[in-house]
C-alpha atoms as a PDB file:
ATOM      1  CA  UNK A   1     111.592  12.648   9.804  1.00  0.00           C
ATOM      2  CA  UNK A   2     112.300   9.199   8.822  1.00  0.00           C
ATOM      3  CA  UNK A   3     110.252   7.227   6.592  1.00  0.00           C
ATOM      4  CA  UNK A   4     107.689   4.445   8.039  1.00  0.00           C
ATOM      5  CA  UNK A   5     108.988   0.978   7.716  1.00  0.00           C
ATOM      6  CA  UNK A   6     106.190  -1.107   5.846  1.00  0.00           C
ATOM      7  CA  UNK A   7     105.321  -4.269   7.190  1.00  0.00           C
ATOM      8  CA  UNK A   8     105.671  -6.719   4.714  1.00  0.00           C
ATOM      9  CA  UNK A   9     103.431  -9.854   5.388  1.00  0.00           C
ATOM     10  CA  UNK A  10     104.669 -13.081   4.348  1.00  0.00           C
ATOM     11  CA  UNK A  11     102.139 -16.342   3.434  1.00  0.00           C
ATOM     12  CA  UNK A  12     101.816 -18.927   5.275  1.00  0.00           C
ATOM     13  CA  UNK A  13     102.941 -21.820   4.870  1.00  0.00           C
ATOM     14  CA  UNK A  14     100.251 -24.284   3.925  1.00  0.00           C
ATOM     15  CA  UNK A  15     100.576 -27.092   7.122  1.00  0.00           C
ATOM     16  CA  UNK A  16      99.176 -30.932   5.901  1.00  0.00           C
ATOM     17  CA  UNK A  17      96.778 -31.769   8.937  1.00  0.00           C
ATOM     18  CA  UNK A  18      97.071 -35.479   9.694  1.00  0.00           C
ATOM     19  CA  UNK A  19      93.678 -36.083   8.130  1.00  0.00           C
ATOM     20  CA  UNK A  20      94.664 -35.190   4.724  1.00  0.00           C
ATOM     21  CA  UNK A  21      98.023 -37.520   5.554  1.00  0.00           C
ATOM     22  CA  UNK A  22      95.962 -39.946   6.746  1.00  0.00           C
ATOM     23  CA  UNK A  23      93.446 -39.415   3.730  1.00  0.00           C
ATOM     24  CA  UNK A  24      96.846 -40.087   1.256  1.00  0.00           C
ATOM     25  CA  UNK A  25      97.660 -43.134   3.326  1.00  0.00           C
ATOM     26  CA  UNK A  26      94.147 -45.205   2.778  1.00  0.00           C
ATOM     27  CA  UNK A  27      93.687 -44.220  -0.226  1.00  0.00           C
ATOM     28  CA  UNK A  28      97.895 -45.949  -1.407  1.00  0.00           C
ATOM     29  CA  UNK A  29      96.515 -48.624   0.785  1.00  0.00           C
ATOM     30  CA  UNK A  30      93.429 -49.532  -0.995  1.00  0.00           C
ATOM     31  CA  UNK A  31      94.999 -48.672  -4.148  1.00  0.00           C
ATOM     32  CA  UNK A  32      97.198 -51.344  -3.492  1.00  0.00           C
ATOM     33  CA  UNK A  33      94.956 -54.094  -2.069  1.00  0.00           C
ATOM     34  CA  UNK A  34      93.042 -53.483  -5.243  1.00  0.00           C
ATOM     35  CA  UNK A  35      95.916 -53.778  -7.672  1.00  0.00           C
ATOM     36  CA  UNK A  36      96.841 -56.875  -5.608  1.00  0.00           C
ATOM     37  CA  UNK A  37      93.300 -58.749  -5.760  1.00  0.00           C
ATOM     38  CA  UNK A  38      92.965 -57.517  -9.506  1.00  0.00           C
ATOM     39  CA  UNK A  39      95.842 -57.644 -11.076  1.00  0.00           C
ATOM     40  CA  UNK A  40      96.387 -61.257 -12.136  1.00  0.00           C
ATOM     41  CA  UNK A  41      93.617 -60.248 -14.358  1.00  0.00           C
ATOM     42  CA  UNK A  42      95.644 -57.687 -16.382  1.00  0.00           C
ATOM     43  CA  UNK A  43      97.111 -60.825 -18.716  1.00  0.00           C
ATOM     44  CA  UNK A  44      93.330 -62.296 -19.296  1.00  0.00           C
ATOM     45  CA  UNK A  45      91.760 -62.865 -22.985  1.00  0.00           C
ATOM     46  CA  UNK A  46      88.245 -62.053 -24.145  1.00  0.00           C
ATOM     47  CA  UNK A  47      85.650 -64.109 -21.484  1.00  0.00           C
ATOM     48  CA  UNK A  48      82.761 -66.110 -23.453  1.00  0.00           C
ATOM     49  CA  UNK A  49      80.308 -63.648 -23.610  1.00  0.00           C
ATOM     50  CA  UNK A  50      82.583 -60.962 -24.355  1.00  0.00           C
ATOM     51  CA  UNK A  51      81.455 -60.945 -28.142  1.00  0.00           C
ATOM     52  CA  UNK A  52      78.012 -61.224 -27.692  1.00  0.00           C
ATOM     53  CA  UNK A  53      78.826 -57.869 -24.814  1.00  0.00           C
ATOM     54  CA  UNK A  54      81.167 -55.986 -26.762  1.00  0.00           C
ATOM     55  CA  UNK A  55      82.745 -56.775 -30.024  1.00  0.00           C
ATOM     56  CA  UNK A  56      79.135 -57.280 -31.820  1.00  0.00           C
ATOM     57  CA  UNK A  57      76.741 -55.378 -29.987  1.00  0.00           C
ATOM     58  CA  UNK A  58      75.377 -52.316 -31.804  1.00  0.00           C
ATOM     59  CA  UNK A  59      74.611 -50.240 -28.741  1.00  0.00           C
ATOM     60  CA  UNK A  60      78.320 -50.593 -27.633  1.00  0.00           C
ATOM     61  CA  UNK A  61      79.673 -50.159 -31.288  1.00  0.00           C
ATOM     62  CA  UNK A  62      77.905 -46.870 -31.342  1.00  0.00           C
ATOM     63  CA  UNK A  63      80.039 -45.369 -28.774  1.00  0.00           C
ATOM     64  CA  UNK A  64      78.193 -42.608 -26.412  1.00  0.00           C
ATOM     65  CA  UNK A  65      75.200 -42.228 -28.929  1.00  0.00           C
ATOM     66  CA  UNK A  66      74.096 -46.056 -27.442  1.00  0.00           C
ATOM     67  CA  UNK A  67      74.246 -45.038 -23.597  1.00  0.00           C
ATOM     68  CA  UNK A  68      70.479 -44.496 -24.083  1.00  0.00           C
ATOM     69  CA  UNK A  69      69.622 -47.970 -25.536  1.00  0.00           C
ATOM     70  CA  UNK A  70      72.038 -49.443 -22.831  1.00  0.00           C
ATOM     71  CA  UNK A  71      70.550 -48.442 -19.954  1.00  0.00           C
ATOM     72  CA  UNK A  72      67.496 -48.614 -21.440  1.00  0.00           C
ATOM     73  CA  UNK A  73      66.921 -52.385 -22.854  1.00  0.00           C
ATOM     74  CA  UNK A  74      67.041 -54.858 -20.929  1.00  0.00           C
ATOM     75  CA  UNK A  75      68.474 -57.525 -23.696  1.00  0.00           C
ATOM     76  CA  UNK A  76      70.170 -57.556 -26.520  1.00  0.00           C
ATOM     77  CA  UNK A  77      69.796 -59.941 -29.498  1.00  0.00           C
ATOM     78  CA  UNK A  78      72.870 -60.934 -31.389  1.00  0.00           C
ATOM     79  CA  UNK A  79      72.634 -63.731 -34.049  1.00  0.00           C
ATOM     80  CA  UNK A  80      69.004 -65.790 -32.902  1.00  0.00           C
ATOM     81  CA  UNK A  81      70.624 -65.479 -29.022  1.00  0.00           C
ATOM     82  CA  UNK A  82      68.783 -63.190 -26.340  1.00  0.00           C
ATOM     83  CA  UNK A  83      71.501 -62.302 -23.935  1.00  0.00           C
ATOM     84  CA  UNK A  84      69.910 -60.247 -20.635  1.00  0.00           C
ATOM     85  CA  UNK A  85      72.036 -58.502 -18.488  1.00  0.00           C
ATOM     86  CA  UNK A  86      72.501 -59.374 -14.672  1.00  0.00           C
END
């Protein structure tokens, strides 16, 4: 008697339905019209209230121990100047 042949099953491919294609295609295309609006910005200096934001405000300077106080105040006071947050 001759032995049984065993099947032998082979994966499927994985197919890419047109939604995930399309999904790849908005998401270039707004990656682009983003990089394309912002970009020029990429070269820019400090604004004017970047120091009294980030450079010398204590919540930022703590680092994650100052998320609290950041989302809790409302203001922060740097040198006599009460700067409130839009």
């Amino acid at each position: 008697m001759a032995p049984a042949k065993k099947e032998v099953v082979k994966p499927k491919a994985k197919k890419t339905t047109p939604t995930q294609t399309g999904n790849k295609v908005w998401f270039i295309i707004l990656f682009a019209f983003t990089f394309i609006i912002y970009g020029n910005t990429l070269q820019n200096e400090y604004a004017l209230d970047d120091g009294i934001v980030i450079t010398n405000n204590d919540f930022v300077q703590s680092g994650f121990a100052g998320i609290k106080d950041i989302l809790t105040y409302d203001s922060v006071t740097v040198r006599r100047f009460l700067y409130m947050k839009i």
